[in-house]
PDB file of N, CA and C in Angstrom:
ATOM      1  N   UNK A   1     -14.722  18.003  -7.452  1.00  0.00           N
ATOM      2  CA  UNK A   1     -13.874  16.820  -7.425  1.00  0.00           C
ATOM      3  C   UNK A   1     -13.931  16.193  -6.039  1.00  0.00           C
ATOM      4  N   UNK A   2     -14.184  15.283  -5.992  1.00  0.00           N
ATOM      5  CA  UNK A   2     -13.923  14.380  -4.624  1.00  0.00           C
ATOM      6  C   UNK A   2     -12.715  14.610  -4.413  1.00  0.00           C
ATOM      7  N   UNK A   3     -12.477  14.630  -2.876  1.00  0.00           N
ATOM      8  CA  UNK A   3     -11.572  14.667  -2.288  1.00  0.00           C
ATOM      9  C   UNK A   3     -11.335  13.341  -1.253  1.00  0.00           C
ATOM     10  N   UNK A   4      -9.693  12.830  -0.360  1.00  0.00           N
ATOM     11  CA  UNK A   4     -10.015  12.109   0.124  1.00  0.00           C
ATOM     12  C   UNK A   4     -10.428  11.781   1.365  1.00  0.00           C
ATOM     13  N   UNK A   5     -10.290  13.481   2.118  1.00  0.00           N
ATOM     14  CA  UNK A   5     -11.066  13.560   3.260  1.00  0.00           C
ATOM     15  C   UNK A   5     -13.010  13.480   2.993  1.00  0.00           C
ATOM     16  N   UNK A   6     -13.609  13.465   1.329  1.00  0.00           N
ATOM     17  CA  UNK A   6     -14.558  13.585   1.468  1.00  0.00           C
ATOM     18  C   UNK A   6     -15.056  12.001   1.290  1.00  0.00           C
ATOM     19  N   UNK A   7     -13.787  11.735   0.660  1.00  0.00           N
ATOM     20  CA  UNK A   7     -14.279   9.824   0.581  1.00  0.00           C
ATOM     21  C   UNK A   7     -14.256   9.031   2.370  1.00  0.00           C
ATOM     22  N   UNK A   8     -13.665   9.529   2.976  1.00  0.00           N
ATOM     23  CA  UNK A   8     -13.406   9.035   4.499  1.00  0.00           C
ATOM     24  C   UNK A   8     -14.593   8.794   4.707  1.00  0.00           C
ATOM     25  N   UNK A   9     -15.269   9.965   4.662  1.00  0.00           N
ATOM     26  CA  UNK A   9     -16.635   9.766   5.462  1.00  0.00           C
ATOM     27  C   UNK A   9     -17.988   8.964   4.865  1.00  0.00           C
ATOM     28  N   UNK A  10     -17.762   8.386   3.755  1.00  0.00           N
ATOM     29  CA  UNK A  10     -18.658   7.853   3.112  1.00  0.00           C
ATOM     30  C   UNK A  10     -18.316   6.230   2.789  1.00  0.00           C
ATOM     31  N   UNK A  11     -19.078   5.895   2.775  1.00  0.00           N
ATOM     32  CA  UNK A  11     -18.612   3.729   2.805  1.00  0.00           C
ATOM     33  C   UNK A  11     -18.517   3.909   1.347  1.00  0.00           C
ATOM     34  N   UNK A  12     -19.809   4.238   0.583  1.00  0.00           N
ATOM     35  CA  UNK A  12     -19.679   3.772  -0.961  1.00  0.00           C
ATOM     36  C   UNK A  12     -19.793   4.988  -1.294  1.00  0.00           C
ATOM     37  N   UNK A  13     -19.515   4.887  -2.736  1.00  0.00           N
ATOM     38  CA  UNK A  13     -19.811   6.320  -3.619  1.00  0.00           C
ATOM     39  C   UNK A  13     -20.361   5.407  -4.994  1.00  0.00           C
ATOM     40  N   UNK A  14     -20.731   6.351  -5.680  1.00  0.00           N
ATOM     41  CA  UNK A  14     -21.284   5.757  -7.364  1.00  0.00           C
ATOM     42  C   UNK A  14     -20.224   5.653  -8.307  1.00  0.00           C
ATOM     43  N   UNK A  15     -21.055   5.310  -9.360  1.00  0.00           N
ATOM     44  CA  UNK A  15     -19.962   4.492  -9.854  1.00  0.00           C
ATOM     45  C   UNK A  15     -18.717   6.109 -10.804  1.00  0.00           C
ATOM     46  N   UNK A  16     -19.881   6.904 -11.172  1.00  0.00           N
ATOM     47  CA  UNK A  16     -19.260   8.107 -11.481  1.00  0.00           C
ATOM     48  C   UNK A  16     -18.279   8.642 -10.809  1.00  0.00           C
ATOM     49  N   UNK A  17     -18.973   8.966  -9.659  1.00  0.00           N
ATOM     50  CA  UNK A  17     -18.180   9.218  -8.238  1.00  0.00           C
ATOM     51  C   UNK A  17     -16.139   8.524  -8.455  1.00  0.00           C
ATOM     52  N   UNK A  18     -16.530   7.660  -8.598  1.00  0.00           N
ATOM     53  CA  UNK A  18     -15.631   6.656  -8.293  1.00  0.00           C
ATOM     54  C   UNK A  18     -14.202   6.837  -9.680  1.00  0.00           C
ATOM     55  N   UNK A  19     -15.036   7.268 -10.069  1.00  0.00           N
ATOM     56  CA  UNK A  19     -14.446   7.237 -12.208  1.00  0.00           C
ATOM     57  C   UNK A  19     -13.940   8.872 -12.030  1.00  0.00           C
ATOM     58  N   UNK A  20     -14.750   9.787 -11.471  1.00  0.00           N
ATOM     59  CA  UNK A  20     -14.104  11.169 -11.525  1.00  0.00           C
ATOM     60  C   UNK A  20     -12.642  10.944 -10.532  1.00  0.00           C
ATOM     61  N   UNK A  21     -12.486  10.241  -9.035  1.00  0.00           N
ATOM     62  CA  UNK A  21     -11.333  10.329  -8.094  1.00  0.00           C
ATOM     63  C   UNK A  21     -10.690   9.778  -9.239  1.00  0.00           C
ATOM     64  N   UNK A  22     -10.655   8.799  -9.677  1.00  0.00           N
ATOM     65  CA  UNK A  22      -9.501   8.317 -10.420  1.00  0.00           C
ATOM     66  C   UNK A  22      -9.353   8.852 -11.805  1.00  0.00           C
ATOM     67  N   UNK A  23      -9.801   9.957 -12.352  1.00  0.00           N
ATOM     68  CA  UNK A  23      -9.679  10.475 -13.385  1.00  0.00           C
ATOM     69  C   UNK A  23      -9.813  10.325 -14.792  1.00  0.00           C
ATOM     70  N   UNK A  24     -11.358   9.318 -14.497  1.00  0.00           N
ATOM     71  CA  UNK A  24     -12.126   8.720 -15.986  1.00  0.00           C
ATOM     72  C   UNK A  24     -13.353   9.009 -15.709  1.00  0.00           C
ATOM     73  N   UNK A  25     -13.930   9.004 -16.989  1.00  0.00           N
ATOM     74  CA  UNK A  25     -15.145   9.568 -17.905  1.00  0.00           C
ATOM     75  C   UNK A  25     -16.475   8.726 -17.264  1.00  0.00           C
ATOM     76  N   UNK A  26     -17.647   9.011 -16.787  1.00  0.00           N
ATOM     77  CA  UNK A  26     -18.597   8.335 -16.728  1.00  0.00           C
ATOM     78  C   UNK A  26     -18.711   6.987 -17.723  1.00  0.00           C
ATOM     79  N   UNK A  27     -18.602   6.994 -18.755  1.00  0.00           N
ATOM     80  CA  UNK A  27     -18.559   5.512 -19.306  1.00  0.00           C
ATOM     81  C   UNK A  27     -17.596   4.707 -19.066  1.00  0.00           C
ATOM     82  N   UNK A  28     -15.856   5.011 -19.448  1.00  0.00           N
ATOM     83  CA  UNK A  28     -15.324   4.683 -18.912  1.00  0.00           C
ATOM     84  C   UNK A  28     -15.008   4.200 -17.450  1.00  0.00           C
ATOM     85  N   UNK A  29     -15.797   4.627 -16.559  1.00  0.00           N
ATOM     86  CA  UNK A  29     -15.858   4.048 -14.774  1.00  0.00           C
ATOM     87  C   UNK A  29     -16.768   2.702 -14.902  1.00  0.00           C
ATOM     88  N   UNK A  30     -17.916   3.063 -15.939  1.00  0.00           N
ATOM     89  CA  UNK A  30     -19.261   2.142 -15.767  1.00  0.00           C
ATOM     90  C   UNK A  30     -18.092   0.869 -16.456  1.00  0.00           C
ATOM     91  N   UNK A  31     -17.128   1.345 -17.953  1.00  0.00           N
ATOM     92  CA  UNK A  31     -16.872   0.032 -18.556  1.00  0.00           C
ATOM     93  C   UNK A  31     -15.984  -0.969 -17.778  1.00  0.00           C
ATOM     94  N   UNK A  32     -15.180   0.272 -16.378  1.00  0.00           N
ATOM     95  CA  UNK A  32     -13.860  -0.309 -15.759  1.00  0.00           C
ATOM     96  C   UNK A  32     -14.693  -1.261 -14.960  1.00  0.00           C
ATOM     97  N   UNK A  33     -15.650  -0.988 -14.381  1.00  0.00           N
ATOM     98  CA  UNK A  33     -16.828  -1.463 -13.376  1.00  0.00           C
ATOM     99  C   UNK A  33     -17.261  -2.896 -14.075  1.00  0.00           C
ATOM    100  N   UNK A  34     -17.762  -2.523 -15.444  1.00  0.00           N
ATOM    101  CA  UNK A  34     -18.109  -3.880 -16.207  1.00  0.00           C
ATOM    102  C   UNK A  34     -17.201  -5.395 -16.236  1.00  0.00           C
ATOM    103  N   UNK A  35     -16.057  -4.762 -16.394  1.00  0.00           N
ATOM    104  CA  UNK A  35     -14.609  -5.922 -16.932  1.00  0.00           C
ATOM    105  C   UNK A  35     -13.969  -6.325 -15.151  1.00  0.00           C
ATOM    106  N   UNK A  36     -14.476  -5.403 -14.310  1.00  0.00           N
ATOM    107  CA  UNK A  36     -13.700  -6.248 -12.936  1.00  0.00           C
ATOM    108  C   UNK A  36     -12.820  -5.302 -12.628  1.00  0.00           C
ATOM    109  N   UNK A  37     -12.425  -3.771 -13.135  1.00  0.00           N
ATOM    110  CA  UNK A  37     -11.334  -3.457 -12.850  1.00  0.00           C
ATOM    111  C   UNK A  37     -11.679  -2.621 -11.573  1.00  0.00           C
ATOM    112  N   UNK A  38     -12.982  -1.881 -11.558  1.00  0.00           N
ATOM    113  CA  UNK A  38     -13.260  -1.338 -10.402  1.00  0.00           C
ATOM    114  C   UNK A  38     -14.264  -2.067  -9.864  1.00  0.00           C
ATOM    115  N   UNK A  39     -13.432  -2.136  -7.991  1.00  0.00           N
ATOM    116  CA  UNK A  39     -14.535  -2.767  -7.528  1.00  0.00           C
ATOM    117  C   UNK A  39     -15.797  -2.434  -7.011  1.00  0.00           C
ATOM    118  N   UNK A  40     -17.103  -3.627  -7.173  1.00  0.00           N
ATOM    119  CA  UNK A  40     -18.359  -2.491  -6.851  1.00  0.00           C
ATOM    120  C   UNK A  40     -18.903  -3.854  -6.123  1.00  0.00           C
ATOM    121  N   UNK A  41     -20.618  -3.302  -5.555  1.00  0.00           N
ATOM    122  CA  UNK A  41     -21.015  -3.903  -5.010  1.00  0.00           C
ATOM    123  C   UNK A  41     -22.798  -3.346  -5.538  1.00  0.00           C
ATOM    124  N   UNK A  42     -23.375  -4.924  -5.789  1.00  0.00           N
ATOM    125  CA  UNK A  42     -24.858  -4.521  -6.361  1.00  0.00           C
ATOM    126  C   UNK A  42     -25.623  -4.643  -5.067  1.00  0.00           C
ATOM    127  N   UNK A  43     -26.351  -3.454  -5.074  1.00  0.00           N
ATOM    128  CA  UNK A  43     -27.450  -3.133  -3.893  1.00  0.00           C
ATOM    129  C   UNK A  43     -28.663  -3.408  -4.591  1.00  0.00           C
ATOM    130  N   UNK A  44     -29.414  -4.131  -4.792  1.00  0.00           N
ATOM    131  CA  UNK A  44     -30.436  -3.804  -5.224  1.00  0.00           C
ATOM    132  C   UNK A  44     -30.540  -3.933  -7.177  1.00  0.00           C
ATOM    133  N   UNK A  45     -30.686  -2.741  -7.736  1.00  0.00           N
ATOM    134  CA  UNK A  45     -30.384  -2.220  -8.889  1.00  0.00           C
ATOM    135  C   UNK A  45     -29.450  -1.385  -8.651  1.00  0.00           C
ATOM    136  N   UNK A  46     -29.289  -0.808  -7.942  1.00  0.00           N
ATOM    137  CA  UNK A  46     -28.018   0.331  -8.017  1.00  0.00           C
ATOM    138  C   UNK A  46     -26.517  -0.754  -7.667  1.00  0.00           C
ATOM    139  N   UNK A  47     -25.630  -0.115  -8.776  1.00  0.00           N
ATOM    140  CA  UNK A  47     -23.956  -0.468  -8.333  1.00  0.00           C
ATOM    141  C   UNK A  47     -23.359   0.864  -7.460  1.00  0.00           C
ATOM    142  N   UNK A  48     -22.662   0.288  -6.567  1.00  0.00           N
ATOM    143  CA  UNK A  48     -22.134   1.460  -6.121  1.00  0.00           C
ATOM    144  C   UNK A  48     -20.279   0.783  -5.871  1.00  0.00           C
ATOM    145  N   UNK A  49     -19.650   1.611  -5.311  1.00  0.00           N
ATOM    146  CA  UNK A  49     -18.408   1.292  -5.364  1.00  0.00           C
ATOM    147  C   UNK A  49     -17.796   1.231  -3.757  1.00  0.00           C
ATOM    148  N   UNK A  50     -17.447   0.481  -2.972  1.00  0.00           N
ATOM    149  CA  UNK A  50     -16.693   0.760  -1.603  1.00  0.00           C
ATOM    150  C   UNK A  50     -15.896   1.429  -1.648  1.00  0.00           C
ATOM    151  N   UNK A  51     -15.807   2.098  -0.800  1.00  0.00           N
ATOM    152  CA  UNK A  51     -14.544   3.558  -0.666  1.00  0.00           C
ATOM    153  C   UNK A  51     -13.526   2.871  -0.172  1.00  0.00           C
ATOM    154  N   UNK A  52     -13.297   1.717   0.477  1.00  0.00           N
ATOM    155  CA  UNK A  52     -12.203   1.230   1.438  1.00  0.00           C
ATOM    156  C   UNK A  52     -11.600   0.304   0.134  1.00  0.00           C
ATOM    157  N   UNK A  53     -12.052  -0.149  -1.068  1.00  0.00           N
ATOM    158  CA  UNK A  53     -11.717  -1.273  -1.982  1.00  0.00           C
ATOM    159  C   UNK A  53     -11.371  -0.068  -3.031  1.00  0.00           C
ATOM    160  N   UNK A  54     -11.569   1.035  -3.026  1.00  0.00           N
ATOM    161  CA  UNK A  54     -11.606   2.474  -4.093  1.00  0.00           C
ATOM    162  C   UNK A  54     -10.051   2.778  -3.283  1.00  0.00           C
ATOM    163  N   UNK A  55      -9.974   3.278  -2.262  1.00  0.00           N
ATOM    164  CA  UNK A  55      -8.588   3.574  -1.572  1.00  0.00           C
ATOM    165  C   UNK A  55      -7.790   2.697  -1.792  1.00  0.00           C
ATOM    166  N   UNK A  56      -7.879   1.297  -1.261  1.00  0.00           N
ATOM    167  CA  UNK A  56      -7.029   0.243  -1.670  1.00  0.00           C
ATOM    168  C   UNK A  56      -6.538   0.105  -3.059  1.00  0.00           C
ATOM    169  N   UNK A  57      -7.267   0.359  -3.961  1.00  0.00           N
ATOM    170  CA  UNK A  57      -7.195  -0.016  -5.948  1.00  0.00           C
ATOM    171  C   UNK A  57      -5.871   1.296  -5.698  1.00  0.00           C
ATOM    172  N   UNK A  58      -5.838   2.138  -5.201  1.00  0.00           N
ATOM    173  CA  UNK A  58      -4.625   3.495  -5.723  1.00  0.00           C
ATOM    174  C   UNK A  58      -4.107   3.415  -5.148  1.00  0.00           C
ATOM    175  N   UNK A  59      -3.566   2.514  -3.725  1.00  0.00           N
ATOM    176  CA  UNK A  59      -2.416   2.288  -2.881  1.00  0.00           C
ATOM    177  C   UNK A  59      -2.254   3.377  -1.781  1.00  0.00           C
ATOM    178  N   UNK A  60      -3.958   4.109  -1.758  1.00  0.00           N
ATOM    179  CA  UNK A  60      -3.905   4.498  -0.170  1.00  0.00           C
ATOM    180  C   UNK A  60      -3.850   4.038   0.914  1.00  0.00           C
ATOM    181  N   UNK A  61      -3.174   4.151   1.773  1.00  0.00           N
ATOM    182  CA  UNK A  61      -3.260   3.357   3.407  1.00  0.00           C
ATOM    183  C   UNK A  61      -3.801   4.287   4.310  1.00  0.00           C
ATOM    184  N   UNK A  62      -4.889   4.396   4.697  1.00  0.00           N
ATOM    185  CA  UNK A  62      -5.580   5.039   5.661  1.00  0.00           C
ATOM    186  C   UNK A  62      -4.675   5.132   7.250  1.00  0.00           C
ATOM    187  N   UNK A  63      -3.929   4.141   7.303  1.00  0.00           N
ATOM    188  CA  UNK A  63      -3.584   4.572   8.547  1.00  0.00           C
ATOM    189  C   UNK A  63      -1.833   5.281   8.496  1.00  0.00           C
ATOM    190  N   UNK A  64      -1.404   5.768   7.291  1.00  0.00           N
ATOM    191  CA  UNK A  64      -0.261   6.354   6.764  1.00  0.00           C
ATOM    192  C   UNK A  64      -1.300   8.237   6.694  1.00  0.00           C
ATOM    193  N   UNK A  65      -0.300   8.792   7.375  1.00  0.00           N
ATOM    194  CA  UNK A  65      -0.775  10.523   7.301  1.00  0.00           C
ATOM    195  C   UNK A  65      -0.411  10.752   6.072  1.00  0.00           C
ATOM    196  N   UNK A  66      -1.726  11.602   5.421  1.00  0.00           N
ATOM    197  CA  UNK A  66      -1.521  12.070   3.832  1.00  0.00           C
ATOM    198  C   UNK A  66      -1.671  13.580   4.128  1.00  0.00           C
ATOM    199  N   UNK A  67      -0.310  13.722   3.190  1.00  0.00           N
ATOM    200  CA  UNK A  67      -0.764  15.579   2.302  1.00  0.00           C
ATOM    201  C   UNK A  67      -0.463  15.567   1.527  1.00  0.00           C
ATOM    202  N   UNK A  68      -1.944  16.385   1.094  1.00  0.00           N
ATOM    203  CA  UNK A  68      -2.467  16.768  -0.502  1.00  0.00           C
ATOM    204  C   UNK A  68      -1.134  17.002  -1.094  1.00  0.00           C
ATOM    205  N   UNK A  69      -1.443  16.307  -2.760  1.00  0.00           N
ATOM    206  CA  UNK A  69      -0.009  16.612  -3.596  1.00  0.00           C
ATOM    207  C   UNK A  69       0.308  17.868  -4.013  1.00  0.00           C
ATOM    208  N   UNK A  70       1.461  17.870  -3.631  1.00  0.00           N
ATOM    209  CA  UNK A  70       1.667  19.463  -3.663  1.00  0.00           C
ATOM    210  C   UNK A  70       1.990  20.046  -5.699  1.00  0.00           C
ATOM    211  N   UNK A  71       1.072  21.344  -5.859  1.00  0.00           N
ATOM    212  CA  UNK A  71       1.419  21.408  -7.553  1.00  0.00           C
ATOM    213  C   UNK A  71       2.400  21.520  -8.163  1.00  0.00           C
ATOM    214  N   UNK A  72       2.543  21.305  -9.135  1.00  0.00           N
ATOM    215  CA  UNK A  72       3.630  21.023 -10.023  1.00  0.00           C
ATOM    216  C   UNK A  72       4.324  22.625 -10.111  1.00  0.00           C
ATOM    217  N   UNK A  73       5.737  22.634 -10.270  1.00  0.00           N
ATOM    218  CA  UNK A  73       6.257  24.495 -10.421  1.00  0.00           C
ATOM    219  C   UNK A  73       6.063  24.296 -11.929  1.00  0.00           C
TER     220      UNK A  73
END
């Protein structure tokens, strides 16, 4: 599972990538990707997704200190 110290270090991730952090299915990421809901960016032939527009979509603030959610009792 991606994590979000592992998204820090990376600009883009794929579109999978992107669909597992937020907790959908490879098609489902590609269809959210299709309709506008996730944002991406075409390189070439490859889509990939910005990590800084991926943080932003879930209401992370990078410059707010995060700890991991703690599990459910």
């Amino acid at each position: 599972m991606t994590t979000i110290e592992g998204l820090r270090d990376r600009l883009t991730v794929t579109v999978p990538e992107a669909g597992e952090y937020l907790g959908l299915g490879r098609g489902a990421a590609y269809a959210a990707a299709r309709r506008g809901e996730l944002p991406t960016l075409r390189l070439g032939q490859r889509l990939v997704v910005p990590v800084p527009k991926l943080l932003e979509l879930v209401g992370f603030d990078p410059d707010q200190p995060h700890d991991p959610p703690k599990p459910a009792a």
